[in-house]
N, C-alpha and C. Protein backbone atom coordinates (compact mmCIF):
# COMPACT_ATOMS: atom_id res chain seq x y z
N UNK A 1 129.93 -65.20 124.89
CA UNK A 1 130.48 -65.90 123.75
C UNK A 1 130.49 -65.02 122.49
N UNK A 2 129.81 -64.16 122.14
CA UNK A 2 129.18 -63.09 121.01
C UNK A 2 130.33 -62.21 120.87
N UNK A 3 130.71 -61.88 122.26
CA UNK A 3 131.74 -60.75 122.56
C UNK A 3 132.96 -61.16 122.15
N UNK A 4 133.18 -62.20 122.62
CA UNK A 4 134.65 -62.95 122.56
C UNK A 4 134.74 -63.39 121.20
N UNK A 5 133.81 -63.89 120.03
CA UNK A 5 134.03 -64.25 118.73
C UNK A 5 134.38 -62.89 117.94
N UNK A 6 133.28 -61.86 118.26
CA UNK A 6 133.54 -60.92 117.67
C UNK A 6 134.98 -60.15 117.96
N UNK A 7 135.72 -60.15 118.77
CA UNK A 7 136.79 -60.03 119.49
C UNK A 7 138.58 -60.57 118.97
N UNK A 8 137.74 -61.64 118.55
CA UNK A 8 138.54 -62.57 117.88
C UNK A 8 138.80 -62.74 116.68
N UNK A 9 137.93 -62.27 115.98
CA UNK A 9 137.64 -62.05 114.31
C UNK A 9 137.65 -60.60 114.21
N UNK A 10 137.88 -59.16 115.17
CA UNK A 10 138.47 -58.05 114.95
C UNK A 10 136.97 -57.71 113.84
N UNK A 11 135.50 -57.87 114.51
CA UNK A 11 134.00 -57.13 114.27
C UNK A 11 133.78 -56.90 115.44
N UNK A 12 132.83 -55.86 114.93
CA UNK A 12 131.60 -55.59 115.84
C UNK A 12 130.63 -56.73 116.13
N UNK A 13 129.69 -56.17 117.18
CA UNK A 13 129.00 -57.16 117.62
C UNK A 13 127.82 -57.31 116.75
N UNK A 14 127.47 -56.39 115.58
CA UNK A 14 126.47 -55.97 115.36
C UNK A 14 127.14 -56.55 113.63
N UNK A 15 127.99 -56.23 113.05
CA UNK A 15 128.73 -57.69 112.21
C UNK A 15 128.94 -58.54 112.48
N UNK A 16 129.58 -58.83 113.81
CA UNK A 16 129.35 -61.05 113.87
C UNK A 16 127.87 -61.67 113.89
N UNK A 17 127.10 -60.75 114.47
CA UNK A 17 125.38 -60.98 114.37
C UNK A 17 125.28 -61.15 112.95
N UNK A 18 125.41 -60.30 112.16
CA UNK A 18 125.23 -60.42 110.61
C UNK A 18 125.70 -61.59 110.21
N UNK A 19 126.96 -61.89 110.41
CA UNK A 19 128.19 -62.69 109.66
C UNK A 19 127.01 -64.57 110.03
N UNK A 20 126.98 -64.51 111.47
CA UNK A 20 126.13 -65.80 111.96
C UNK A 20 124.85 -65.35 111.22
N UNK A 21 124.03 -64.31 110.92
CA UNK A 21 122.71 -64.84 109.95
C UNK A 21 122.88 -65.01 108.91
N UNK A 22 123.87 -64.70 108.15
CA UNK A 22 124.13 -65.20 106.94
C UNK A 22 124.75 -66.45 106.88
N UNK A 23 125.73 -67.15 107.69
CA UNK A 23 126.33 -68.13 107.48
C UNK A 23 124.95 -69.19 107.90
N UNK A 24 124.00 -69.19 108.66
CA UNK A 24 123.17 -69.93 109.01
C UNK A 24 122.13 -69.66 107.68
N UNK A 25 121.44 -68.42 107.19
CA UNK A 25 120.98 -68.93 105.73
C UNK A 25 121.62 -69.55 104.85
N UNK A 26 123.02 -69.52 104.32
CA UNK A 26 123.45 -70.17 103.18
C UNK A 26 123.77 -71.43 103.84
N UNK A 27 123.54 -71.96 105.11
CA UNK A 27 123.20 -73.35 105.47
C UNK A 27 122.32 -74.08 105.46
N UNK A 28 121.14 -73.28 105.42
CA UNK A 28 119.74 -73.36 105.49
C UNK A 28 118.88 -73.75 103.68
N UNK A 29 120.10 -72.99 102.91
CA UNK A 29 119.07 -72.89 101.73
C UNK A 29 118.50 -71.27 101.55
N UNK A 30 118.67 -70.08 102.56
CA UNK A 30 117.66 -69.17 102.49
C UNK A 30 118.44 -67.98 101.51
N UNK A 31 117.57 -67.64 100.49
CA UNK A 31 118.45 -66.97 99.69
C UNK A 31 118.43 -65.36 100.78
N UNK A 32 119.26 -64.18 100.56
CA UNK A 32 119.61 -63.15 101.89
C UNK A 32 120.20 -61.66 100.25
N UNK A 33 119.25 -61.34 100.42
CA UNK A 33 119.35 -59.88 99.16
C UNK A 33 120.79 -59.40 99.57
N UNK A 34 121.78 -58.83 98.58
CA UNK A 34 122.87 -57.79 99.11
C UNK A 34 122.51 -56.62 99.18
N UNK A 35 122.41 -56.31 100.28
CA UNK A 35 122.04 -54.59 100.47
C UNK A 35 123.44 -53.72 100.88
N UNK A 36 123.43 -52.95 100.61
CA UNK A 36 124.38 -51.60 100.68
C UNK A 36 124.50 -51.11 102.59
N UNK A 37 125.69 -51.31 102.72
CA UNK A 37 125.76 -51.15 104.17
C UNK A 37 124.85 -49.69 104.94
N UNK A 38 124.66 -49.37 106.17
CA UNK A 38 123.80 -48.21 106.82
C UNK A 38 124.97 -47.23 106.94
N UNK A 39 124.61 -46.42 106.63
CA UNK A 39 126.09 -44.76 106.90
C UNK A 39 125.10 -43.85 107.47
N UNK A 40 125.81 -43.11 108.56
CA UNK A 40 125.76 -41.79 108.82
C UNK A 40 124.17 -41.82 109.16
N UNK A 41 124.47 -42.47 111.13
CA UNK A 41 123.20 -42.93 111.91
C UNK A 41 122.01 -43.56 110.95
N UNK A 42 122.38 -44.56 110.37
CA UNK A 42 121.75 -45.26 109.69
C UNK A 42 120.19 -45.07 108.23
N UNK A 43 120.61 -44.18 107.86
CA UNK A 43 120.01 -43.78 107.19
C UNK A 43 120.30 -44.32 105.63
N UNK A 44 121.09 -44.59 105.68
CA UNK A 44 121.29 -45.84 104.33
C UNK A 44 122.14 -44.39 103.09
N UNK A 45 121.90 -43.63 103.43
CA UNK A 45 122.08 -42.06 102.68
C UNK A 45 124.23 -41.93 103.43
N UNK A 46 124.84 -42.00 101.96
CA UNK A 46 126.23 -41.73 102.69
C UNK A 46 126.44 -39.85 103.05
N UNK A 47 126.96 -39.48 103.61
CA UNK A 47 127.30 -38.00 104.61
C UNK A 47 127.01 -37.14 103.00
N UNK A 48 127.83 -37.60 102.32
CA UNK A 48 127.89 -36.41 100.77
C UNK A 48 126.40 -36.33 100.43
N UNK A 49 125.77 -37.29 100.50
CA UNK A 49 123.99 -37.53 100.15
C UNK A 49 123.45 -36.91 100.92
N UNK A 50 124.21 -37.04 102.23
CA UNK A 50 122.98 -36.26 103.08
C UNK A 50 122.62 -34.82 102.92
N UNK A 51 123.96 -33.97 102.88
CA UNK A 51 123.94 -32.83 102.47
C UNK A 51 123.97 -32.12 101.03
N UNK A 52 123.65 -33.33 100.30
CA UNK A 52 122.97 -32.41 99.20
C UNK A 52 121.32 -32.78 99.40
N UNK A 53 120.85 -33.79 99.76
CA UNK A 53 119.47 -33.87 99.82
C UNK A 53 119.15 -32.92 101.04
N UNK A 54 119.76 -32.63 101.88
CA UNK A 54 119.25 -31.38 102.80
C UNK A 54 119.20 -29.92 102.48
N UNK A 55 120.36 -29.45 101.15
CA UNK A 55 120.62 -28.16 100.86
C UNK A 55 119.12 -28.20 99.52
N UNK A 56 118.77 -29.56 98.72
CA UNK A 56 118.12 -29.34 97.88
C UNK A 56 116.41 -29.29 98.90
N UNK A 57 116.16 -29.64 99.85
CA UNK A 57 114.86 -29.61 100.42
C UNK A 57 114.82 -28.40 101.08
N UNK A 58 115.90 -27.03 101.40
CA UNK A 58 115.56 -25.83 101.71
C UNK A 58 115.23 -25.24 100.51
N UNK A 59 115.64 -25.77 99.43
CA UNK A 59 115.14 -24.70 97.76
C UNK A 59 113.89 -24.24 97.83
């Protein structure tokens, strides 16, 4: 069923998971922080970040 919604709404499985915990907190009452999506194997750091925080930790 996970596959086929997500399928259907053109997400990942790993966004319709999201999309259902959020739609079930703001049903719930549960307040849900906005955080800044995961980039570049999840490190929360986008690709341009990565390689300046890597060129500045060989200094």
């Amino acid at each position: 069923m996970l596959r086929a919604a997500a399928g259907q709404e053109h997400r990942s499985l790993a966004n319709r998971v999201e999309v259902m915990i959020r739609e079930y907190c703001g049903r719930n009452g549960i307040a849900v922080a906005d955080q800044p999506p995961l980039e570049a194997g999840g490190t929360g750091v986008k690709m341009g970040q990565q390689k300046a925080l890597r060129t500045k930790s060989k200094s």
